[in-house]
N, C-alpha and C. Protein backbone atom coordinates (compact mmCIF):
# COMPACT_ATOMS: atom_id res chain seq x y z
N UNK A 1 -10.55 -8.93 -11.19
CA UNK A 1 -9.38 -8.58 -10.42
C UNK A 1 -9.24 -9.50 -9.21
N UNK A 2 -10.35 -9.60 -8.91
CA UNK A 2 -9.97 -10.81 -7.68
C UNK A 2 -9.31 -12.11 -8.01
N UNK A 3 -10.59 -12.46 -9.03
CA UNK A 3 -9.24 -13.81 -9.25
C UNK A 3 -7.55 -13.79 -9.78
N UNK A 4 -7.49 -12.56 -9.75
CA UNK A 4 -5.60 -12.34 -9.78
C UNK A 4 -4.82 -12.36 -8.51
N UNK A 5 -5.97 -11.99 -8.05
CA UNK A 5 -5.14 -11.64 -6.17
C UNK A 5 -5.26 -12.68 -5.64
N UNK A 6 -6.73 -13.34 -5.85
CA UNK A 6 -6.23 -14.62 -5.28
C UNK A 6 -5.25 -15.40 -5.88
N UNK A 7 -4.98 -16.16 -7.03
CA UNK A 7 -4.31 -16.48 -7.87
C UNK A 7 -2.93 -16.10 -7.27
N UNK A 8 -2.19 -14.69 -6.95
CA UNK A 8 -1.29 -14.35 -6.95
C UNK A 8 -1.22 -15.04 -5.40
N UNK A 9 -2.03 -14.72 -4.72
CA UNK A 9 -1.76 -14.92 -3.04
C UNK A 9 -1.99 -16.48 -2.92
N UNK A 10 -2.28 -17.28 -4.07
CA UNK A 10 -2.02 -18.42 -3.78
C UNK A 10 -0.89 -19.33 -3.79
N UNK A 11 -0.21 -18.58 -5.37
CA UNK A 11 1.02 -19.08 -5.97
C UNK A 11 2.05 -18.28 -5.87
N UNK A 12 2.26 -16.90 -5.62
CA UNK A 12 2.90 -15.85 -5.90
C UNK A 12 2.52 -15.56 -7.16
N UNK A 13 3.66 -14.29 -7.45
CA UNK A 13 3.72 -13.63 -8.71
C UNK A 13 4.25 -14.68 -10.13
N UNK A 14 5.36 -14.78 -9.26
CA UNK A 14 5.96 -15.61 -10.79
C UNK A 14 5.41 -17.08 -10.92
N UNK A 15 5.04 -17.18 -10.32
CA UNK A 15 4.02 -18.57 -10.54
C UNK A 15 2.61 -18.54 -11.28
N UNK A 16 2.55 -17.37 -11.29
CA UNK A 16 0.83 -17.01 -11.56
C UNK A 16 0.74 -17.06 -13.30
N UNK A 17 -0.16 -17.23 -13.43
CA UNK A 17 -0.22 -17.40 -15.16
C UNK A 17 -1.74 -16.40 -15.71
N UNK A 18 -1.58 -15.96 -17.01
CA UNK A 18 -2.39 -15.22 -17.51
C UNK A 18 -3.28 -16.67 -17.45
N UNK A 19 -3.35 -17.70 -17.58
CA UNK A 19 -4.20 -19.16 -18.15
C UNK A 19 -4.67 -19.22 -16.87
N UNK A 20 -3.78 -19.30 -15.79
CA UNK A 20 -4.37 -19.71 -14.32
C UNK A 20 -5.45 -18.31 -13.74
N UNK A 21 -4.74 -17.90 -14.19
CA UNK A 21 -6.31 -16.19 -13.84
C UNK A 21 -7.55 -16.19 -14.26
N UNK A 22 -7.21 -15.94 -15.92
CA UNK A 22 -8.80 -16.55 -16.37
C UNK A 22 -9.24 -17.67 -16.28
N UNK A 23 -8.62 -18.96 -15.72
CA UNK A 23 -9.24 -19.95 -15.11
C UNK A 23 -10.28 -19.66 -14.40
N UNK A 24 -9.79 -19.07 -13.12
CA UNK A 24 -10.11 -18.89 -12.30
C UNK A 24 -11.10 -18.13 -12.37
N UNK A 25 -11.32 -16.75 -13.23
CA UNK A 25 -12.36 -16.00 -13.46
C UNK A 25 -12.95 -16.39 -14.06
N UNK A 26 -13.44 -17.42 -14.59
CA UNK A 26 -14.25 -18.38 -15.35
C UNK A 26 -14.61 -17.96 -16.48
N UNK A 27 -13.31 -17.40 -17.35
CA UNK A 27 -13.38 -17.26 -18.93
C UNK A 27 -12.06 -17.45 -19.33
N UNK A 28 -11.88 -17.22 -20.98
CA UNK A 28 -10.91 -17.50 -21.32
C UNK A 28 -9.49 -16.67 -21.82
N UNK A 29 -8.60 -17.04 -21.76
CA UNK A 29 -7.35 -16.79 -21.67
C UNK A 29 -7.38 -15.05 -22.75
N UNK A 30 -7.78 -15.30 -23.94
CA UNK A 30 -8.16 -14.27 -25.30
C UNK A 30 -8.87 -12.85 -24.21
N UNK A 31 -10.15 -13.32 -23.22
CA UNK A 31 -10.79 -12.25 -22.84
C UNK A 31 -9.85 -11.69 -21.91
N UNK A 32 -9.13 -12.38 -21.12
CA UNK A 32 -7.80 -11.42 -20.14
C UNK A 32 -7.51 -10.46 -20.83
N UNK A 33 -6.74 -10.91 -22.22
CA UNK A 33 -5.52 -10.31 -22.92
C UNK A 33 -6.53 -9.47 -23.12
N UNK A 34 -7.35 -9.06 -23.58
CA UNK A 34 -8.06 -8.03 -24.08
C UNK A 34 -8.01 -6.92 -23.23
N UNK A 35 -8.17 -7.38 -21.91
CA UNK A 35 -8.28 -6.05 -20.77
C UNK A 35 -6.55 -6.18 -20.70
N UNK A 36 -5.66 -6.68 -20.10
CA UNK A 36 -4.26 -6.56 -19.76
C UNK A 36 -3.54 -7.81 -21.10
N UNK A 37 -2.98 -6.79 -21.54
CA UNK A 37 -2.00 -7.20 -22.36
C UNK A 37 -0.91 -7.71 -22.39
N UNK A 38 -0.26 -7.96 -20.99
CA UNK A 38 0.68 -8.87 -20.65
C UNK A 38 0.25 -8.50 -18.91
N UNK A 39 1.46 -10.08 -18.85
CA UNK A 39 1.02 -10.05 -17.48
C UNK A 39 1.66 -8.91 -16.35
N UNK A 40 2.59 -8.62 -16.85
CA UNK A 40 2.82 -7.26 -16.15
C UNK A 40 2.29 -6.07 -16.31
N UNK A 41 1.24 -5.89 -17.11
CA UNK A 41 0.00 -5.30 -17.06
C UNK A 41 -1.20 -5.49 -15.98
N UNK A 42 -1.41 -7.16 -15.67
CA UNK A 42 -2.23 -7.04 -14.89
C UNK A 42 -1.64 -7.21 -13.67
N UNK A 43 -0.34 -7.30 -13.38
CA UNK A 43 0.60 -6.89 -12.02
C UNK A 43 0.21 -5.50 -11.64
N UNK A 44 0.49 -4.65 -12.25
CA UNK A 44 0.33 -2.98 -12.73
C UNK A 44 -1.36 -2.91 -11.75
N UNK A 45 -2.34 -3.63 -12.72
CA UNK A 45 -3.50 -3.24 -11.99
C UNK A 45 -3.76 -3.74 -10.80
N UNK A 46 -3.33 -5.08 -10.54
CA UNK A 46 -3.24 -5.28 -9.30
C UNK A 46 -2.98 -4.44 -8.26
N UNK A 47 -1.69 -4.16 -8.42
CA UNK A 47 -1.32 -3.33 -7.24
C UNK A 47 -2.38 -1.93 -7.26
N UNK A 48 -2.29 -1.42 -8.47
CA UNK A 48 -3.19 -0.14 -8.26
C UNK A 48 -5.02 -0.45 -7.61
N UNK A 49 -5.09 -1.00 -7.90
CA UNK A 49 -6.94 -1.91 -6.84
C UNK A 49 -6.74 -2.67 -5.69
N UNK A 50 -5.60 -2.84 -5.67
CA UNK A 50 -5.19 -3.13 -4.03
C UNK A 50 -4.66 -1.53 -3.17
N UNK A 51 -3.97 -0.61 -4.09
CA UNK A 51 -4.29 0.62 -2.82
C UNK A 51 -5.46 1.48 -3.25
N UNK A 52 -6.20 1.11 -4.16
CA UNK A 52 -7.81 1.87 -4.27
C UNK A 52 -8.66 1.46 -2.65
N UNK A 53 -7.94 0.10 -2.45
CA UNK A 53 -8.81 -0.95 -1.56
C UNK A 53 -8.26 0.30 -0.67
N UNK A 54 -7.41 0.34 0.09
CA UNK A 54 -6.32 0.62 0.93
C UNK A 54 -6.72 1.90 1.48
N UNK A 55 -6.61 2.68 0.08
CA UNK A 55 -7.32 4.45 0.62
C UNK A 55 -8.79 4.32 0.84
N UNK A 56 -9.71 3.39 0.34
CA UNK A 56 -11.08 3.30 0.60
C UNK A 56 -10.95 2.82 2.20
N UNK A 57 -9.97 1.91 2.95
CA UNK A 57 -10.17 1.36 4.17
C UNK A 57 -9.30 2.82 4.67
N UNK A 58 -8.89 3.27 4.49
CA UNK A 58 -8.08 4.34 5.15
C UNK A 58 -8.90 5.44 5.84
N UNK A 59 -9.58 5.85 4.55
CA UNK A 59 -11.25 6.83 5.00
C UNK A 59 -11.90 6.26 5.88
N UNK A 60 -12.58 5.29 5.73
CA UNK A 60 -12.96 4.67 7.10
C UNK A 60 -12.34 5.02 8.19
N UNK A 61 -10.77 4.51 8.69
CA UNK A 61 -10.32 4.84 9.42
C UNK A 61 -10.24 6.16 10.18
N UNK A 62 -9.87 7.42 9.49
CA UNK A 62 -9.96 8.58 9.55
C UNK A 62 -10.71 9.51 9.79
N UNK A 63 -11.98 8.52 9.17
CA UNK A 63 -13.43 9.63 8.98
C UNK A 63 -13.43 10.51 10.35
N UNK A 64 -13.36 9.88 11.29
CA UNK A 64 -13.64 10.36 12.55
C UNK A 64 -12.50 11.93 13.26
N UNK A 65 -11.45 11.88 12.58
CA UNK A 65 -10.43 12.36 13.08
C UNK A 65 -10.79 14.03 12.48
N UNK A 66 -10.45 14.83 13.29
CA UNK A 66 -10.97 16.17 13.11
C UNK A 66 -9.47 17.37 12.87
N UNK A 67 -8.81 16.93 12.75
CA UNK A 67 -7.59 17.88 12.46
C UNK A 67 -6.78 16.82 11.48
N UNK A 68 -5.44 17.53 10.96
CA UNK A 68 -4.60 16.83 10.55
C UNK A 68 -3.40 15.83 11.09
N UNK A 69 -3.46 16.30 12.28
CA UNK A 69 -2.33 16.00 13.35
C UNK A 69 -2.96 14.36 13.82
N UNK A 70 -4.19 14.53 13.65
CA UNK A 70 -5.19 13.26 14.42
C UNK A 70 -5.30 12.42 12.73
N UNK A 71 -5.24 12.90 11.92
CA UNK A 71 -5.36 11.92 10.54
C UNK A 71 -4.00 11.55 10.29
N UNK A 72 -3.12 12.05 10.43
CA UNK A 72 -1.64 12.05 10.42
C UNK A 72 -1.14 10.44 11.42
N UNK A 73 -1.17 10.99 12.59
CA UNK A 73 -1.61 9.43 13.12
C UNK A 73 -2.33 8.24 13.30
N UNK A 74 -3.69 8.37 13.56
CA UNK A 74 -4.28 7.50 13.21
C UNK A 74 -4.37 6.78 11.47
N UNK A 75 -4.06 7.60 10.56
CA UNK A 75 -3.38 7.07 9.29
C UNK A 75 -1.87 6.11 9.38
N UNK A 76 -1.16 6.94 10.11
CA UNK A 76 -0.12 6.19 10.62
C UNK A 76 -0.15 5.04 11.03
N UNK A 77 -0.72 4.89 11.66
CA UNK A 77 -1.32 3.53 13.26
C UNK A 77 -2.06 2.33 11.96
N UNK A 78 -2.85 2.91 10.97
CA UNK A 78 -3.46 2.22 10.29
C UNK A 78 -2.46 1.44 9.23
N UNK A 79 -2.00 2.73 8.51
CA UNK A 79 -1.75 1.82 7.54
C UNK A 79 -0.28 0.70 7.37
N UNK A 80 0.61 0.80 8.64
CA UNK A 80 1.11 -0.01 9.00
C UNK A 80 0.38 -1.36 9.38
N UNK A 81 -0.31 -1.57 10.19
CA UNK A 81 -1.17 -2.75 10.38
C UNK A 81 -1.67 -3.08 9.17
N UNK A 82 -2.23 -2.26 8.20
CA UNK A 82 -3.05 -2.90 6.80
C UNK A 82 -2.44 -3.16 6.35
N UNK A 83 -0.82 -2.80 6.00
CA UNK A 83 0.14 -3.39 5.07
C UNK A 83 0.51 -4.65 5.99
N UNK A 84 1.17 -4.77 7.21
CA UNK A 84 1.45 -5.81 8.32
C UNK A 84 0.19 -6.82 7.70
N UNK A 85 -0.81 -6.81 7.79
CA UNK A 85 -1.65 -7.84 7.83
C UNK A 85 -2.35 -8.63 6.33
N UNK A 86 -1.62 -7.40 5.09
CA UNK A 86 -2.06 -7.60 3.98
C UNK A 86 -1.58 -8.85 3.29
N UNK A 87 -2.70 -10.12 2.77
CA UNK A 87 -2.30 -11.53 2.27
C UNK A 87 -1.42 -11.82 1.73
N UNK A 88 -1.70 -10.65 0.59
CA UNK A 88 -1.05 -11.09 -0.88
C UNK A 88 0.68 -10.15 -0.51
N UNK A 89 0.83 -8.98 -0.07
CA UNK A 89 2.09 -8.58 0.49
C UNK A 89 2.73 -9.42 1.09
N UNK A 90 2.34 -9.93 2.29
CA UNK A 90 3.04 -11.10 2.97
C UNK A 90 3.30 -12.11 2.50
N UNK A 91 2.52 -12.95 1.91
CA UNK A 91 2.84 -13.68 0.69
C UNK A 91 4.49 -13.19 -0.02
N UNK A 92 4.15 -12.19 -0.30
CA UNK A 92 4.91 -11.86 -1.40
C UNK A 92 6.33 -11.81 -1.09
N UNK A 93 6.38 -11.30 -0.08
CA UNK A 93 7.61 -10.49 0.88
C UNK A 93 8.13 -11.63 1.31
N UNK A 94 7.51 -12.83 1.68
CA UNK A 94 7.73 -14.03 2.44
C UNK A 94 8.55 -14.89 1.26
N UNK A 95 7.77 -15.11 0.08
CA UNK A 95 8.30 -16.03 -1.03
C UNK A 95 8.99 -15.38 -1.98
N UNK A 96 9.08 -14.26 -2.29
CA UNK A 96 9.54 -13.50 -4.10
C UNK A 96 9.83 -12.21 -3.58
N UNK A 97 10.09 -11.38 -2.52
CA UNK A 97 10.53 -10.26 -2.55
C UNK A 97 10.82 -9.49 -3.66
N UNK A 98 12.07 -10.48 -4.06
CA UNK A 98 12.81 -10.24 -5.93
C UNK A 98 12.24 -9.51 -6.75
N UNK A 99 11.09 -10.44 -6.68
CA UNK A 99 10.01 -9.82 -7.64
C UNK A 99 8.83 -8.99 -7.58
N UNK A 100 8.36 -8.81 -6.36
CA UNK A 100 7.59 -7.50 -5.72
C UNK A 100 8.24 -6.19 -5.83
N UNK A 101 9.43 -6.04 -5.35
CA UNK A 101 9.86 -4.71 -5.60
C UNK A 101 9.93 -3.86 -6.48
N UNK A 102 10.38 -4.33 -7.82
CA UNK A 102 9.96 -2.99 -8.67
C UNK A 102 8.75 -2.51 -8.97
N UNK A 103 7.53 -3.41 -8.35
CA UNK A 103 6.51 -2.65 -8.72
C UNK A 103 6.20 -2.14 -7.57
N UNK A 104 6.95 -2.00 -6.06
CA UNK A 104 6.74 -1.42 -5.56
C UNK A 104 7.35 0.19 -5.53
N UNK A 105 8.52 -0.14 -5.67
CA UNK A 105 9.72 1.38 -5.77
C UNK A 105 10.24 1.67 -7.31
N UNK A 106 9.86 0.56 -8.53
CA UNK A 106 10.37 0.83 -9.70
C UNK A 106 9.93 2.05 -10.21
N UNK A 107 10.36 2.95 -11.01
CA UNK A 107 9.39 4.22 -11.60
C UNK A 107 9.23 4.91 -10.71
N UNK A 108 8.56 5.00 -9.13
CA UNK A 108 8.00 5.74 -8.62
C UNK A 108 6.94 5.94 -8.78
N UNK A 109 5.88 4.75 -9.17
CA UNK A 109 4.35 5.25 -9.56
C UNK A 109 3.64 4.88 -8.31
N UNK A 110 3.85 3.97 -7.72
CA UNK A 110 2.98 3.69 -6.35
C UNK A 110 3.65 4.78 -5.33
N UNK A 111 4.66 5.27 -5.32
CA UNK A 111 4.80 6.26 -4.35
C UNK A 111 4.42 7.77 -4.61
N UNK A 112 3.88 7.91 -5.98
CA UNK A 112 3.58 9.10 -6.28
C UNK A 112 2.01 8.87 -6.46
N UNK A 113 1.28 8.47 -6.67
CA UNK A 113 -0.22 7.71 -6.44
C UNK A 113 -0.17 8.06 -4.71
N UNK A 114 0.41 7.25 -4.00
CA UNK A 114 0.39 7.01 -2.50
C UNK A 114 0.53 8.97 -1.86
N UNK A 115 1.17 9.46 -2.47
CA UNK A 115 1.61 10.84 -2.08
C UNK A 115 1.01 11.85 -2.36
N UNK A 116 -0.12 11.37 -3.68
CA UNK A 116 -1.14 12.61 -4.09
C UNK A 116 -2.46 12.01 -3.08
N UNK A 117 -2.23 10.43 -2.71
CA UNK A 117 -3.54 9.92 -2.16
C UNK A 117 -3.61 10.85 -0.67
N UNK A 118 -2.59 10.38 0.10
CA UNK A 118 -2.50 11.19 1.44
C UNK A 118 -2.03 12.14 1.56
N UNK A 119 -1.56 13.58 0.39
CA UNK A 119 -1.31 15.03 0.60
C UNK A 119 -3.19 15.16 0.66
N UNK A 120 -3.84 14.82 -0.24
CA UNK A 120 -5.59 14.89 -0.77
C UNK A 120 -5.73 15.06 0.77
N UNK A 121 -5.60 13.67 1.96
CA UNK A 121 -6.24 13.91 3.31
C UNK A 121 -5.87 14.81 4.20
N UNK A 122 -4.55 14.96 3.81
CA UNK A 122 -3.77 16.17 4.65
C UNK A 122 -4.17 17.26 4.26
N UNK A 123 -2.64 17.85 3.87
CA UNK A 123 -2.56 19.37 3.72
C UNK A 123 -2.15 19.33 2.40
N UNK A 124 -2.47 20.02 1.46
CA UNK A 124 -1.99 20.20 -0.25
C UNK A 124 -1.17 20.86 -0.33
N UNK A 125 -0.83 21.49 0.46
CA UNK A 125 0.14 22.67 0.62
C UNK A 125 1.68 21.78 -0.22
N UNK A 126 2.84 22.46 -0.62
CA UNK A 126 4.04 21.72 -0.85
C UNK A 126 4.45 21.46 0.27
N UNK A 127 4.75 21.80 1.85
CA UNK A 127 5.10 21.12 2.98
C UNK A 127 4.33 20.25 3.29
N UNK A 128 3.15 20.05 2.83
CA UNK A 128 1.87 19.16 3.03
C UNK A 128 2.63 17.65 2.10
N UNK A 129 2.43 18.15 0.75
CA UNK A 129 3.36 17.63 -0.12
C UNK A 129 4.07 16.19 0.45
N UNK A 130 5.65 17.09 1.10
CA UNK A 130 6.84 16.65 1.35
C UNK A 130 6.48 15.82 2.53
N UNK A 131 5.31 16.39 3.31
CA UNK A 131 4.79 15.29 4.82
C UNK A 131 4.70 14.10 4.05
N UNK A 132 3.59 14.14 3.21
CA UNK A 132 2.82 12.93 2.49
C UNK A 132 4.09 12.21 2.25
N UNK A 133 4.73 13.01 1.30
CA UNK A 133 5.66 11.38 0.86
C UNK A 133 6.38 10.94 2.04
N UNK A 134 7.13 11.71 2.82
CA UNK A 134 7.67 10.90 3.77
C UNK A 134 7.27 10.08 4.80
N UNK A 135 5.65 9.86 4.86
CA UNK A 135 4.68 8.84 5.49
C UNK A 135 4.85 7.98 4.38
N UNK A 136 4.73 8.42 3.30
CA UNK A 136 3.85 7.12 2.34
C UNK A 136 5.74 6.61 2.48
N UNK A 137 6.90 6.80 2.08
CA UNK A 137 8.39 6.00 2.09
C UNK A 137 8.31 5.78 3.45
N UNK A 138 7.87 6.48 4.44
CA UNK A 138 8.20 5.84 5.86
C UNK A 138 7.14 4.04 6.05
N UNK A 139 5.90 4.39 5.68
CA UNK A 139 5.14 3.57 5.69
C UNK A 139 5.53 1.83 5.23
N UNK A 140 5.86 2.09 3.78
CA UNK A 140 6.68 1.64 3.22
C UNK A 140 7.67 0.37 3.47
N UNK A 141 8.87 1.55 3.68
CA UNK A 141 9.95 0.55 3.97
C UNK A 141 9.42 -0.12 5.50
N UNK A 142 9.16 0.37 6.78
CA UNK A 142 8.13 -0.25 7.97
C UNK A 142 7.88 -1.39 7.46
N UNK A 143 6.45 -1.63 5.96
CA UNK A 143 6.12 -2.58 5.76
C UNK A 143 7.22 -3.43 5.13
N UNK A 144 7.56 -2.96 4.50
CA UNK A 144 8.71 -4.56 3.55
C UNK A 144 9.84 -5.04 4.54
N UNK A 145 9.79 -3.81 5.80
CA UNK A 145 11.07 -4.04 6.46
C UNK A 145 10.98 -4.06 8.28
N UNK A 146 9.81 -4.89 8.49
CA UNK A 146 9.33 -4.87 9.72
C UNK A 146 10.38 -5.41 11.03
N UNK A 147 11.46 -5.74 10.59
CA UNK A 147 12.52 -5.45 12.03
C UNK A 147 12.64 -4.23 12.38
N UNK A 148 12.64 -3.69 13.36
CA UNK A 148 13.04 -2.31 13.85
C UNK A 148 13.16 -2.42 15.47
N UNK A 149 13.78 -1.00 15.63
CA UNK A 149 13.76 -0.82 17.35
C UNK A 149 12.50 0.64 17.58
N UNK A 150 10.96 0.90 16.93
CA UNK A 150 10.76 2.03 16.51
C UNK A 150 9.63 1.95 17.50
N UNK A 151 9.50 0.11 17.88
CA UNK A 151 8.28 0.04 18.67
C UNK A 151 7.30 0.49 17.84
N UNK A 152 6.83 -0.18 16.89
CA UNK A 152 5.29 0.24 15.92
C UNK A 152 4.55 -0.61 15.40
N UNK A 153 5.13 -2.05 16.35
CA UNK A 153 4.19 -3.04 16.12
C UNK A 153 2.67 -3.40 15.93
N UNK A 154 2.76 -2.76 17.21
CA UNK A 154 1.12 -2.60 18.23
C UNK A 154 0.84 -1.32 17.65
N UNK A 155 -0.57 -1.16 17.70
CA UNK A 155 -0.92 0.16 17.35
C UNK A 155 -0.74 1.15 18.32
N UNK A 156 -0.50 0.71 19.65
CA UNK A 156 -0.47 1.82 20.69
C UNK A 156 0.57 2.72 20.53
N UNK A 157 2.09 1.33 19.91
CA UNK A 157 3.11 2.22 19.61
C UNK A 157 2.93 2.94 18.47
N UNK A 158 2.90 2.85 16.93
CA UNK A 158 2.67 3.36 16.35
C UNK A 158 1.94 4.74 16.16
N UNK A 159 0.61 4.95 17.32
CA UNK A 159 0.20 6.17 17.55
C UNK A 159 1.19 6.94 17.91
N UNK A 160 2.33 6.42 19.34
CA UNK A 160 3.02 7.08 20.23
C UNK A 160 4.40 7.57 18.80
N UNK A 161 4.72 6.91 18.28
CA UNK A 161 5.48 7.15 17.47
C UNK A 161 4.78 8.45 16.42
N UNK A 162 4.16 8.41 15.82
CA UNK A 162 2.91 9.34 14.90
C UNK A 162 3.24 10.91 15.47
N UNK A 163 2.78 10.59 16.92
CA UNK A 163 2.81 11.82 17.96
C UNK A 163 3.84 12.46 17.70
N UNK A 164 5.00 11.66 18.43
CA UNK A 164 6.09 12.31 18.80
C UNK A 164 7.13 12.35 17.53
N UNK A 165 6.98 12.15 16.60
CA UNK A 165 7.85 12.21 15.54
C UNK A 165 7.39 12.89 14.33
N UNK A 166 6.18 12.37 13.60
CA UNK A 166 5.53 13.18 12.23
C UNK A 166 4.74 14.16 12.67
N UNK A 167 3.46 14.22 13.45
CA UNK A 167 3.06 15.55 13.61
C UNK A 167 3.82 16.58 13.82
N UNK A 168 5.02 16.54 14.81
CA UNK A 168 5.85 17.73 14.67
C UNK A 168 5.94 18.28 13.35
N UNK A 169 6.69 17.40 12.94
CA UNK A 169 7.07 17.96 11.48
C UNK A 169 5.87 18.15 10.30
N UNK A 170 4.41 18.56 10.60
CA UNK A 170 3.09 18.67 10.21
C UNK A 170 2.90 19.88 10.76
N UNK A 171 3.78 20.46 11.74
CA UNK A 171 3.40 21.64 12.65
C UNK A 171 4.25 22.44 12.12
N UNK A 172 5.56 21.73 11.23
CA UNK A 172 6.65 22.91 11.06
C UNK A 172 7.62 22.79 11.94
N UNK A 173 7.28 22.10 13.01
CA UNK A 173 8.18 21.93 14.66
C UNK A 173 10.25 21.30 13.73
């Protein structure tokens, strides 16, 4: 899997080749196909082991936080910066947008993955639920769509934002 991400974050997506991957993974073209069967197969896994990565750095982040209101933000604060700072996204967003998006919003599978990942840290509850997704779409569009007036550049803002806007609505407020 790495040599896809790199591969991808070198060339982009549509540049990337099932030949140039297993190049790179130092076998041949036959042993790819065996695991991903086309290359929008191993697009598919990509993205899904890039937010395995994502919720594994997320826990980290969180571990420390002792309520939901405090994982709620500091999740917040985080995973804006991890998407902000992520290679192969920026890359992506920068050169092929075009072609990133449906595997970001097509189907709804990364936002419903993303929504069972952070209801799991939250609250399971169905208002728990409805929080989750509207972090994981708020999160989101933030990342693909980093102009704003929301101040959530910096993490300081982003906490201040967290505060005063989603925990409410985590409280019921």
């Amino acid at each position: 899997m790495l040599a896809a991400v790199e591969q991808c974050e070198e060339v982009g997506l549509r540049r990337a080749t099932m030949e140039d991957v297993a190049r790179r993974a130092g076998f041949g073209r036959a042993t790819l196909y065996r695991y991903f069967p086309s290359k929008d197969a191993l697009v598919r896994a990509i993205i899904l082991a890039e937010a395995q990565a994502f919720f594994a750095a997320l826990d980290g982040a969180i571990a420390e936080c002792s309520s939901d209101e405090e994982r709620v933000a500091e999740g917040f604060a985080f995973a804006l910066a991890y998407a902000r700072s992520h290679v192969l996204l920026a890359k992506l967003l920068r050169s092929e947008p075009e072609t990133l998006l449906p595997y970001l919003i097509g189907g709804g599978e990364l936002i419903r993955i993303a929504t069972e990942a952070v209801s799991a840290r939250i609250d399971g509850s169905q208002r728990g639920r409805e929080n989750a997704e509207l972090l994981v779409r708020l999160v989101l569009s933030l990342a693909l769509t980093p102009e704003s007036i929301l101040h959530v550049d910096e993490r300081a803002g982003a906490l201040d934002f967290a505060r005063r806007h989603l925990v409410p609505s985590l409280r019921g407020a």
